[in-house]
N, C-alpha and C. Protein backbone atom coordinates (compact mmCIF):
# COMPACT_ATOMS: atom_id res chain seq x y z
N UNK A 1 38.60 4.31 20.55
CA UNK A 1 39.08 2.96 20.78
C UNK A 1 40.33 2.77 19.92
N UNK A 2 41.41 2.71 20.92
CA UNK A 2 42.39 2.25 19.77
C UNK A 2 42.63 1.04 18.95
N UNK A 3 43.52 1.20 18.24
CA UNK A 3 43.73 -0.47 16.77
C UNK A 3 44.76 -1.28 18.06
N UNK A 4 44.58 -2.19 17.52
CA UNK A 4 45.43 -3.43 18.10
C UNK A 4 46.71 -3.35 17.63
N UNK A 5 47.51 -3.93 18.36
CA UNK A 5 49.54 -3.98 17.62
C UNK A 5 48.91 -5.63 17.19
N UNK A 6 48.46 -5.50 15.65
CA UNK A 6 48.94 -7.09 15.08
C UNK A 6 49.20 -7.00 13.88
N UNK A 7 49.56 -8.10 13.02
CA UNK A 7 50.22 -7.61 11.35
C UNK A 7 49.64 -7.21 10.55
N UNK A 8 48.31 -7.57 10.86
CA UNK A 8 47.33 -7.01 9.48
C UNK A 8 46.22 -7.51 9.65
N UNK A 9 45.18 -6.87 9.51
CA UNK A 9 43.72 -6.76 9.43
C UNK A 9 43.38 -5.90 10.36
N UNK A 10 44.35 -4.68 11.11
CA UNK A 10 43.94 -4.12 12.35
C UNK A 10 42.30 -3.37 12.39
N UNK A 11 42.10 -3.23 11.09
CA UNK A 11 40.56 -2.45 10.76
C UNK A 11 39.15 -3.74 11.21
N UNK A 12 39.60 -4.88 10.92
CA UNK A 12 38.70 -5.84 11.11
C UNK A 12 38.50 -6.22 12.47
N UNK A 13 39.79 -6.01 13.38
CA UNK A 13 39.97 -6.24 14.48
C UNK A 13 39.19 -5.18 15.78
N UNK A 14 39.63 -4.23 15.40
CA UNK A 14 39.20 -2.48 15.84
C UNK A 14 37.48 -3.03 15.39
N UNK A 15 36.83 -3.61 14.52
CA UNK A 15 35.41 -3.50 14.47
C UNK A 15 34.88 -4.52 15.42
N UNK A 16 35.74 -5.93 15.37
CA UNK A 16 35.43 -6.53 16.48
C UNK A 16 35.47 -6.14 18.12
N UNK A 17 37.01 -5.15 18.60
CA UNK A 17 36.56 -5.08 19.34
C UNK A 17 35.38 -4.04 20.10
N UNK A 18 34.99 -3.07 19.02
CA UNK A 18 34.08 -2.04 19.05
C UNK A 18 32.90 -3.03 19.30
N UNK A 19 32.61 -4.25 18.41
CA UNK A 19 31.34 -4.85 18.80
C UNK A 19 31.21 -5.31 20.30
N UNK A 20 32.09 -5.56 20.76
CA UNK A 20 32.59 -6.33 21.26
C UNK A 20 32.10 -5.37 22.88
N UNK A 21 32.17 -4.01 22.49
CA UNK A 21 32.48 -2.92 23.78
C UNK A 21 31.00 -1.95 24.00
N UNK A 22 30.30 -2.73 22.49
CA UNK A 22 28.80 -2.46 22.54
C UNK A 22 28.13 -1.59 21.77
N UNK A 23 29.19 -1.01 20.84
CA UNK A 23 29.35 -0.19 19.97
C UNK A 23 28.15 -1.20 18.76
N UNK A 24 27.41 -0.22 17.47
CA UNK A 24 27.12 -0.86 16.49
C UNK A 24 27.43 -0.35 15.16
N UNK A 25 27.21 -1.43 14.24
CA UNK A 25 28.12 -0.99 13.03
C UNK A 25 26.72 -0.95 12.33
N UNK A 26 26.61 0.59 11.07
CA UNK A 26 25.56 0.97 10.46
C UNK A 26 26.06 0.95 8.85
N UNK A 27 25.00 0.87 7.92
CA UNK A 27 25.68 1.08 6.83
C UNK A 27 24.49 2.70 6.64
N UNK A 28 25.16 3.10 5.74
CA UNK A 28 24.84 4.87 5.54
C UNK A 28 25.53 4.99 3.72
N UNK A 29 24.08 4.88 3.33
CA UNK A 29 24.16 4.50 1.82
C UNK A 29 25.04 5.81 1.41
N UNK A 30 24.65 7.05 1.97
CA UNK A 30 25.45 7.87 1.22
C UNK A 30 27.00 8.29 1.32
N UNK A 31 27.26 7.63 2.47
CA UNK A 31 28.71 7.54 2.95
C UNK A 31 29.61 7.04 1.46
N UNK A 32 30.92 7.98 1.31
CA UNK A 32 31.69 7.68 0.20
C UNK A 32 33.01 7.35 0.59
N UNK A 33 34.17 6.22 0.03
CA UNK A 33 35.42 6.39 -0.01
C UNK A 33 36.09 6.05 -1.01
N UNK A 34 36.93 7.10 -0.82
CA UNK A 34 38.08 6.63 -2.28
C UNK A 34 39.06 5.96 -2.05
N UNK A 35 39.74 4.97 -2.52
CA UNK A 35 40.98 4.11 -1.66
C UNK A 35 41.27 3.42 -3.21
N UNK A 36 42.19 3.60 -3.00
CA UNK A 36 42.84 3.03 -4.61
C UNK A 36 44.40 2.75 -4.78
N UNK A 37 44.72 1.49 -5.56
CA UNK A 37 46.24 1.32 -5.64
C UNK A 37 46.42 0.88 -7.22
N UNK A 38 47.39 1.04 -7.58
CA UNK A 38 47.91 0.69 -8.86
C UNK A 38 48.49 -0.30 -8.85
N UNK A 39 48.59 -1.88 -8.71
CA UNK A 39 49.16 -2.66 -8.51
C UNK A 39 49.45 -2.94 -9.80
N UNK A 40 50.65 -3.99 -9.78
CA UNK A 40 51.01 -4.79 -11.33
C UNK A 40 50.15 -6.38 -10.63
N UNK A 41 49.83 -6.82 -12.19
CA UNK A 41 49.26 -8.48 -11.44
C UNK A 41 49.78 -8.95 -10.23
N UNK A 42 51.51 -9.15 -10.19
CA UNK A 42 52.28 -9.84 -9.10
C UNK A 42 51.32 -9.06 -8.01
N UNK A 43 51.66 -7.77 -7.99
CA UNK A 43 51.41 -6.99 -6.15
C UNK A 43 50.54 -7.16 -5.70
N UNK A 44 49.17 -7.54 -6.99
CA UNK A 44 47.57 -7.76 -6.68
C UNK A 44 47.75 -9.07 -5.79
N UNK A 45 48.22 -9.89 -6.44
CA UNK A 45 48.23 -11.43 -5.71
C UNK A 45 48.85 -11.14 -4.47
N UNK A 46 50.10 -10.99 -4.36
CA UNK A 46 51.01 -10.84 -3.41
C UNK A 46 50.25 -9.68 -1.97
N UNK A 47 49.11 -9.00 -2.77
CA UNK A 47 48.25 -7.81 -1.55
C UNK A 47 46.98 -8.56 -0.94
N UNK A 48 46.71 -9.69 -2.14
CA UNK A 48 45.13 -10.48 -2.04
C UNK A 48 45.72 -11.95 -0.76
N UNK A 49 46.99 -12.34 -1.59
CA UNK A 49 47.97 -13.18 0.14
C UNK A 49 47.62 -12.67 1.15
N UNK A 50 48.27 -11.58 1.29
CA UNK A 50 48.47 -10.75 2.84
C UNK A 50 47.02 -10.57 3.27
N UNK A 51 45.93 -10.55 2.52
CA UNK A 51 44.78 -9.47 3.32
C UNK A 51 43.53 -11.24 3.42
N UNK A 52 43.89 -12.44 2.85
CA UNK A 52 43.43 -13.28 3.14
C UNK A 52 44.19 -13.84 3.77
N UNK A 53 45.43 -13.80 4.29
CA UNK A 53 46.25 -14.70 5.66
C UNK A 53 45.63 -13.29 6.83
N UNK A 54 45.14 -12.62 6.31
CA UNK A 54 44.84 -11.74 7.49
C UNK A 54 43.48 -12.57 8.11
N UNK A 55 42.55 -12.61 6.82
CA UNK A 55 41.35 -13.15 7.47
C UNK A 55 41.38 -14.55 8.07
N UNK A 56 42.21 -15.16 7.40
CA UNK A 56 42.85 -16.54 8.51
C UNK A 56 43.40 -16.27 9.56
N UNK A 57 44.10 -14.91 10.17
CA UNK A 57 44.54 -15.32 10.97
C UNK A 57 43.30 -14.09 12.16
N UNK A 58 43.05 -13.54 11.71
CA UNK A 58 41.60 -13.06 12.81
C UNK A 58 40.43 -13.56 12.44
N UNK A 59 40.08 -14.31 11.70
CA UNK A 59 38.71 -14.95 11.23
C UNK A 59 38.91 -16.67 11.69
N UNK A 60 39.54 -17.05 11.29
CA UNK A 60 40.00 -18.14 11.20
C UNK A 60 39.66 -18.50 9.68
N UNK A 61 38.88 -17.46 8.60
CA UNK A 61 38.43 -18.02 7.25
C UNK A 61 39.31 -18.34 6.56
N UNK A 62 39.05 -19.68 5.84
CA UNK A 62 39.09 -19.95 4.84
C UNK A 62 38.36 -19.75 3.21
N UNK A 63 38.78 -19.59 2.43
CA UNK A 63 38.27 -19.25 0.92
C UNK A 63 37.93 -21.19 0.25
N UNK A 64 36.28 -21.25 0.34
CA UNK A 64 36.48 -22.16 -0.51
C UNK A 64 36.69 -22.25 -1.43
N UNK A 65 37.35 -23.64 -1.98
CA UNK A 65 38.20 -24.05 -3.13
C UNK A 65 37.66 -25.07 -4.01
N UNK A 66 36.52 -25.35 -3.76
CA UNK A 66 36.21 -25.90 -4.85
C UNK A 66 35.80 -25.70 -6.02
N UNK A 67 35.83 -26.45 -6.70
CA UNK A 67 35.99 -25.53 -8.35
C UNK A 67 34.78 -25.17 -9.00
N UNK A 68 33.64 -25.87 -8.60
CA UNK A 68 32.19 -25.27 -8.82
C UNK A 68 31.87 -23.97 -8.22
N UNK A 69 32.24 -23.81 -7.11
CA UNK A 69 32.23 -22.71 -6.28
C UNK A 69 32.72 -21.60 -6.82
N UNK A 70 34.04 -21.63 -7.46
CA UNK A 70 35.38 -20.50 -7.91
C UNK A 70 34.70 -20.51 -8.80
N UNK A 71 34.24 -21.53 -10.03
CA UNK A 71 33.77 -20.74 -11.29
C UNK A 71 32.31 -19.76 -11.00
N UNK A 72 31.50 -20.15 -10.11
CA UNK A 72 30.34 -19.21 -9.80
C UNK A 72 30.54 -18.08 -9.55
N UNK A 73 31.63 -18.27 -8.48
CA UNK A 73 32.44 -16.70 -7.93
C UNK A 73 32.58 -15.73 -8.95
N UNK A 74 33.68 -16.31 -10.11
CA UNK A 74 34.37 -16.18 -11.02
C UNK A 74 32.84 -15.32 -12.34
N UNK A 75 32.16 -16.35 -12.59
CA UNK A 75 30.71 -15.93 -13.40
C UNK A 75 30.04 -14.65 -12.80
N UNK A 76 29.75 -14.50 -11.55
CA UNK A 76 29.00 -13.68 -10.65
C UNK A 76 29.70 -11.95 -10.68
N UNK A 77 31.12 -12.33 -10.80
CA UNK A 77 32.24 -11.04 -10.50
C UNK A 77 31.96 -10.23 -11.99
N UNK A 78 31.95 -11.32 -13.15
CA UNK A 78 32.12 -10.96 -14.61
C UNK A 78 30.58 -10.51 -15.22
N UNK A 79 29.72 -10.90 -14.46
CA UNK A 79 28.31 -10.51 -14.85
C UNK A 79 28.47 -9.33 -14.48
N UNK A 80 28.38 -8.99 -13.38
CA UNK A 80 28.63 -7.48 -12.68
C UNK A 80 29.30 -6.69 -13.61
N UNK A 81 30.54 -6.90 -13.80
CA UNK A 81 31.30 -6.10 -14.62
C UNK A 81 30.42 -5.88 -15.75
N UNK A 82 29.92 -7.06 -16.93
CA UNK A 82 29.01 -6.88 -17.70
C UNK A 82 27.92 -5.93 -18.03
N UNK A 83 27.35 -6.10 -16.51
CA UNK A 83 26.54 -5.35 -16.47
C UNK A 83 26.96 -3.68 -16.41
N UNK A 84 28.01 -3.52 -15.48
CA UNK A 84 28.70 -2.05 -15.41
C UNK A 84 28.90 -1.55 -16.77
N UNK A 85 29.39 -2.35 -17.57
CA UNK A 85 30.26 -1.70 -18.87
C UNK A 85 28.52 -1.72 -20.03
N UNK A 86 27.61 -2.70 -19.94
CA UNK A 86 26.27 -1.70 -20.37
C UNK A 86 25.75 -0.51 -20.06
N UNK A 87 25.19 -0.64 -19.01
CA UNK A 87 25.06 0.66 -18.11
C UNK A 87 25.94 1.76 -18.65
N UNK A 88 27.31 1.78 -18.67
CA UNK A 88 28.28 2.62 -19.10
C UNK A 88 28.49 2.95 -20.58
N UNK A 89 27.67 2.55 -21.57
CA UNK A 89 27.76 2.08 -22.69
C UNK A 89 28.84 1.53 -23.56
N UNK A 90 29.97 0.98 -22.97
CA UNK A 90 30.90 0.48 -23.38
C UNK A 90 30.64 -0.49 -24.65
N UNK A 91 31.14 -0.49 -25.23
CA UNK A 91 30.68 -1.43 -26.91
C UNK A 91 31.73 -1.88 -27.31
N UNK A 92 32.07 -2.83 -27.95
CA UNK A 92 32.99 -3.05 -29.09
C UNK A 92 34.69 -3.48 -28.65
N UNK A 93 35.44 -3.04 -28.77
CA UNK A 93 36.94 -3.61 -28.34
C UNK A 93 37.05 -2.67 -26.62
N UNK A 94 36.50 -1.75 -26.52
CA UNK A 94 36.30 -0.98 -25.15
C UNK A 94 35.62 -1.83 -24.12
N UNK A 95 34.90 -2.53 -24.90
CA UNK A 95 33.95 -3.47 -23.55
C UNK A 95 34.60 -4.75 -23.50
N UNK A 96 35.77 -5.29 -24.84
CA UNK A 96 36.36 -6.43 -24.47
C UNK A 96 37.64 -6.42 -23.97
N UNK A 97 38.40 -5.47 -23.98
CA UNK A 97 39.08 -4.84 -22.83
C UNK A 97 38.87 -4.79 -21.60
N UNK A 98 38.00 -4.36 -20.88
CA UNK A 98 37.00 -4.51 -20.02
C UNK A 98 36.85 -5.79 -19.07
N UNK A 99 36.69 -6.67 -20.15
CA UNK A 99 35.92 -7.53 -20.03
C UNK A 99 37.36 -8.79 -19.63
N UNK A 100 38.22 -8.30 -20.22
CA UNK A 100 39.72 -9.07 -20.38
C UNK A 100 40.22 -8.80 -18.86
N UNK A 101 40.20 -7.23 -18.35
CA UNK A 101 40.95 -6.82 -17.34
C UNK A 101 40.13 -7.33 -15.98
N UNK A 102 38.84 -7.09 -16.16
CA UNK A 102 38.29 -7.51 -15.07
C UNK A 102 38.26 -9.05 -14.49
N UNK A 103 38.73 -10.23 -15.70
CA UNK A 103 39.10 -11.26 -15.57
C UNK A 103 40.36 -11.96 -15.37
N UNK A 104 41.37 -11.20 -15.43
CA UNK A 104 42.52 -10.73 -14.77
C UNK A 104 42.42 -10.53 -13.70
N UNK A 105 42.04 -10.02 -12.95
CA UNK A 105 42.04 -8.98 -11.67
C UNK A 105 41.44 -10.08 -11.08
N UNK A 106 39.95 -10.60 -11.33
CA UNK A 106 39.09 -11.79 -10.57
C UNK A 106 39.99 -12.70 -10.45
N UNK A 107 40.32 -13.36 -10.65
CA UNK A 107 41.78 -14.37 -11.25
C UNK A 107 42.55 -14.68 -10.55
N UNK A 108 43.04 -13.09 -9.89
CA UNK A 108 44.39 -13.21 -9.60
C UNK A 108 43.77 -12.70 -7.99
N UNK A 109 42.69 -12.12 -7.90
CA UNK A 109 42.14 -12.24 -6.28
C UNK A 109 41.61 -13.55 -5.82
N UNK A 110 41.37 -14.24 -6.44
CA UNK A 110 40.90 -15.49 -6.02
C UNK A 110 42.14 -16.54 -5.70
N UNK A 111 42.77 -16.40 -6.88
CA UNK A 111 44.31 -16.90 -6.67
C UNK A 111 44.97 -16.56 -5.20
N UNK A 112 45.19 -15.03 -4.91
CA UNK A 112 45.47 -14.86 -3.61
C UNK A 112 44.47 -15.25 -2.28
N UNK A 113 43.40 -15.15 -2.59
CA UNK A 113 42.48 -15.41 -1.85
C UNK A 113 42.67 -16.97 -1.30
N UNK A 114 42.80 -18.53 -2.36
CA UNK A 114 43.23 -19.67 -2.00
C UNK A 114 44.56 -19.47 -1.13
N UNK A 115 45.49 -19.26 -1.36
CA UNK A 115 46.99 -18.65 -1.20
C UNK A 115 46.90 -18.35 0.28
N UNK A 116 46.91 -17.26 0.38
CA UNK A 116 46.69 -16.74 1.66
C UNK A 116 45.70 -16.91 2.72
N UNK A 117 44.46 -17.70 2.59
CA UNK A 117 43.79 -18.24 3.41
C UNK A 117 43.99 -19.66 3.93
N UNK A 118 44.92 -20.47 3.01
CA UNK A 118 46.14 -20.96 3.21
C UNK A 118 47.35 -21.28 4.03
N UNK A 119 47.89 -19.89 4.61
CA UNK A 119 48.95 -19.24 4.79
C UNK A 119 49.46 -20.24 6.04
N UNK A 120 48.81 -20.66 6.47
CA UNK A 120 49.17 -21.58 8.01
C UNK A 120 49.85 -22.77 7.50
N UNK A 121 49.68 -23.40 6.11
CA UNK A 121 49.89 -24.81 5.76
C UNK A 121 51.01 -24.80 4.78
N UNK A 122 51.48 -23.43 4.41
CA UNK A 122 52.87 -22.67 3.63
C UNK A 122 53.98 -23.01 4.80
N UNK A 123 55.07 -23.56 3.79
CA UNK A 123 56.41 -22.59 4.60
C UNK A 123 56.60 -21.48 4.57
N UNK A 124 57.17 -20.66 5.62
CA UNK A 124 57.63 -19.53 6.25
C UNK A 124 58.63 -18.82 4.75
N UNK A 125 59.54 -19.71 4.03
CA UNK A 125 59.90 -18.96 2.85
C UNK A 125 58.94 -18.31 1.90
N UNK A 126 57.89 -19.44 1.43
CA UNK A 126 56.75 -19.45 0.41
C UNK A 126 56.05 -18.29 0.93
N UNK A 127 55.90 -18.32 2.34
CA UNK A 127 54.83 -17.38 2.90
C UNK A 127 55.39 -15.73 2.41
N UNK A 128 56.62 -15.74 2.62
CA UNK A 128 57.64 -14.23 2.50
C UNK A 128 57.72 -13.97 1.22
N UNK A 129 57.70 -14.65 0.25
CA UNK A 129 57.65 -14.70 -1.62
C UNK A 129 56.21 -14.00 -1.59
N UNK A 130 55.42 -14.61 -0.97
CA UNK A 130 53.81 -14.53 -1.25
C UNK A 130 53.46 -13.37 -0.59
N UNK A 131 54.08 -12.75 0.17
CA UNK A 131 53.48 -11.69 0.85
C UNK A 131 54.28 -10.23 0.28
N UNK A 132 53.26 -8.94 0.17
CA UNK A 132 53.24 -7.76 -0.60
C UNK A 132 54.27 -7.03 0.51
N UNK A 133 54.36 -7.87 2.29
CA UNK A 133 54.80 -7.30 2.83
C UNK A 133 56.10 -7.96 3.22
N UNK A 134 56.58 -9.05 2.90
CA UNK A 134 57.27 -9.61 2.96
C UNK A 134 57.63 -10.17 4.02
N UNK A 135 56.26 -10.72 4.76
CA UNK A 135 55.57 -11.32 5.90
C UNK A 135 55.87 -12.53 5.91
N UNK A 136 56.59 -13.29 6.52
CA UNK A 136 56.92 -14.92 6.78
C UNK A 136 56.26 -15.14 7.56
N UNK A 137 55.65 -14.93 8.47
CA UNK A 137 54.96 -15.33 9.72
C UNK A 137 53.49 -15.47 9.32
N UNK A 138 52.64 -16.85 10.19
CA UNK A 138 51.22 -16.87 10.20
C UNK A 138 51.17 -16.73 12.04
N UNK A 139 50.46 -15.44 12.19
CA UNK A 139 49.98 -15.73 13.91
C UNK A 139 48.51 -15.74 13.80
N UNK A 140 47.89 -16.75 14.22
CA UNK A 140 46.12 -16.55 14.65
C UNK A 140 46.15 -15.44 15.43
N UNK A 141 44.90 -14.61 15.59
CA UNK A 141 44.32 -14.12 16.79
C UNK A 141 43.95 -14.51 17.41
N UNK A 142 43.90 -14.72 18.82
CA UNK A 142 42.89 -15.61 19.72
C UNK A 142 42.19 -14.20 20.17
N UNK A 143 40.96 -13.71 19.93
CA UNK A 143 40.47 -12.45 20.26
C UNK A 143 40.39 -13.02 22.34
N UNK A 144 39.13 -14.15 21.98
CA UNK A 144 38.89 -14.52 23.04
C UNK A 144 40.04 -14.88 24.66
N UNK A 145 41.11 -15.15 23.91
CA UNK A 145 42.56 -15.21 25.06
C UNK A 145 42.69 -13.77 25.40
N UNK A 146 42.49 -12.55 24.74
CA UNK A 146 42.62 -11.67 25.08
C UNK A 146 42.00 -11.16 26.25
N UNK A 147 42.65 -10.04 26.92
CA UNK A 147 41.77 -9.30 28.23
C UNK A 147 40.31 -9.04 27.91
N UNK A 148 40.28 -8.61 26.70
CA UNK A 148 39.07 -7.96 25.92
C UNK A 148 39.32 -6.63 25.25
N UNK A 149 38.68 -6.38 25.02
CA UNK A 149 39.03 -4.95 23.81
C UNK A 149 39.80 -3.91 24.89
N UNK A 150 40.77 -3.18 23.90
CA UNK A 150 40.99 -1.90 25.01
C UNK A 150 40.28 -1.05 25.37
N UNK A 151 39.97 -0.59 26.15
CA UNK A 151 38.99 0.84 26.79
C UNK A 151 39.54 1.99 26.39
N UNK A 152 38.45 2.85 26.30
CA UNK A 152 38.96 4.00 25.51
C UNK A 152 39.40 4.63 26.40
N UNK A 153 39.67 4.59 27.90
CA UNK A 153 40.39 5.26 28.71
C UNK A 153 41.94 4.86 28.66
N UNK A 154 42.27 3.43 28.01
CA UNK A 154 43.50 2.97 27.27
C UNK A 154 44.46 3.74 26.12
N UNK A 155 43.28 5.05 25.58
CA UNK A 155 43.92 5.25 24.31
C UNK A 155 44.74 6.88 24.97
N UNK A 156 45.85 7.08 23.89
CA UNK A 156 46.64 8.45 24.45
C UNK A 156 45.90 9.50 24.37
């Protein structure tokens, strides 16, 4: 089944239309991937924009924003970590390091996360500042306007 021509989220899209064609999605505990980027804070935000105007614009989601909510988020992300860096035996200025970066990082995904789920109610400049890709544009998906998924007799 091929990916869709749209700006971003084509992986989310490709699962919809696989559901879509009758296909099912499994999880397979032992399945592994490595996927990793080195961002500086800015690129994190500016990557967490782009990949939540993605889910706005094939989800239609929004990130709630209320502030009881974000600090739970926020508590829930840092327990975890907590818990990782026990487990790991991390102690002492190693675990508050740790403990510093991972609240950074939460921070600044949530930040993009408001931002870019957002992205429809931005100007088109703000939107291009904010994006890792230097994306001005918000297009929805309308999955449903579509023909329907492509057929795999569609693909080259």
């Amino acid at each position: 089944m091929p990916f869709r021509e749209v700006a971003y989220a084509e992986d989310r899209v490709l699962a919809l239309d696989m559901l879509r064609a009758g296909y099912a999605k499994a999880f397979v505990p032992a399945a592994a991937v490595l996927h990793s980027h080195e961002y500086t804070s800015l690129q994190e935000l500016r990557r967490c924009f782009d990949e939540w105007r993605g889910l706005r614009e094939v989800y239609g989601w929004r990130e709630p924003a209320r502030p009881g909510q974000l600090a739970r988020k926020l508590q829930g992300e840092l327990a975890a970590t907590r818990r990782a860096a026990s487990q790991d035996g991390l102690a002492g200025a190693e675990r508050r390091a740790t403990l510093v970066a991972a609240t950074r990082h939460h921070v600044i995904r949530l930040a993009g996360a408001l931002l870019g789920s957002r992205a429809d109610r931005l100007p088109a400049p703000l939107r291009r500042g904010l994006s890792l890709e230097h994306r001005s544009s918000f297009a929805p998906l309308d999955l449903d306007a579509l023909d329907g998924p492509p057929s795999m007799q569609d693909s080259p």
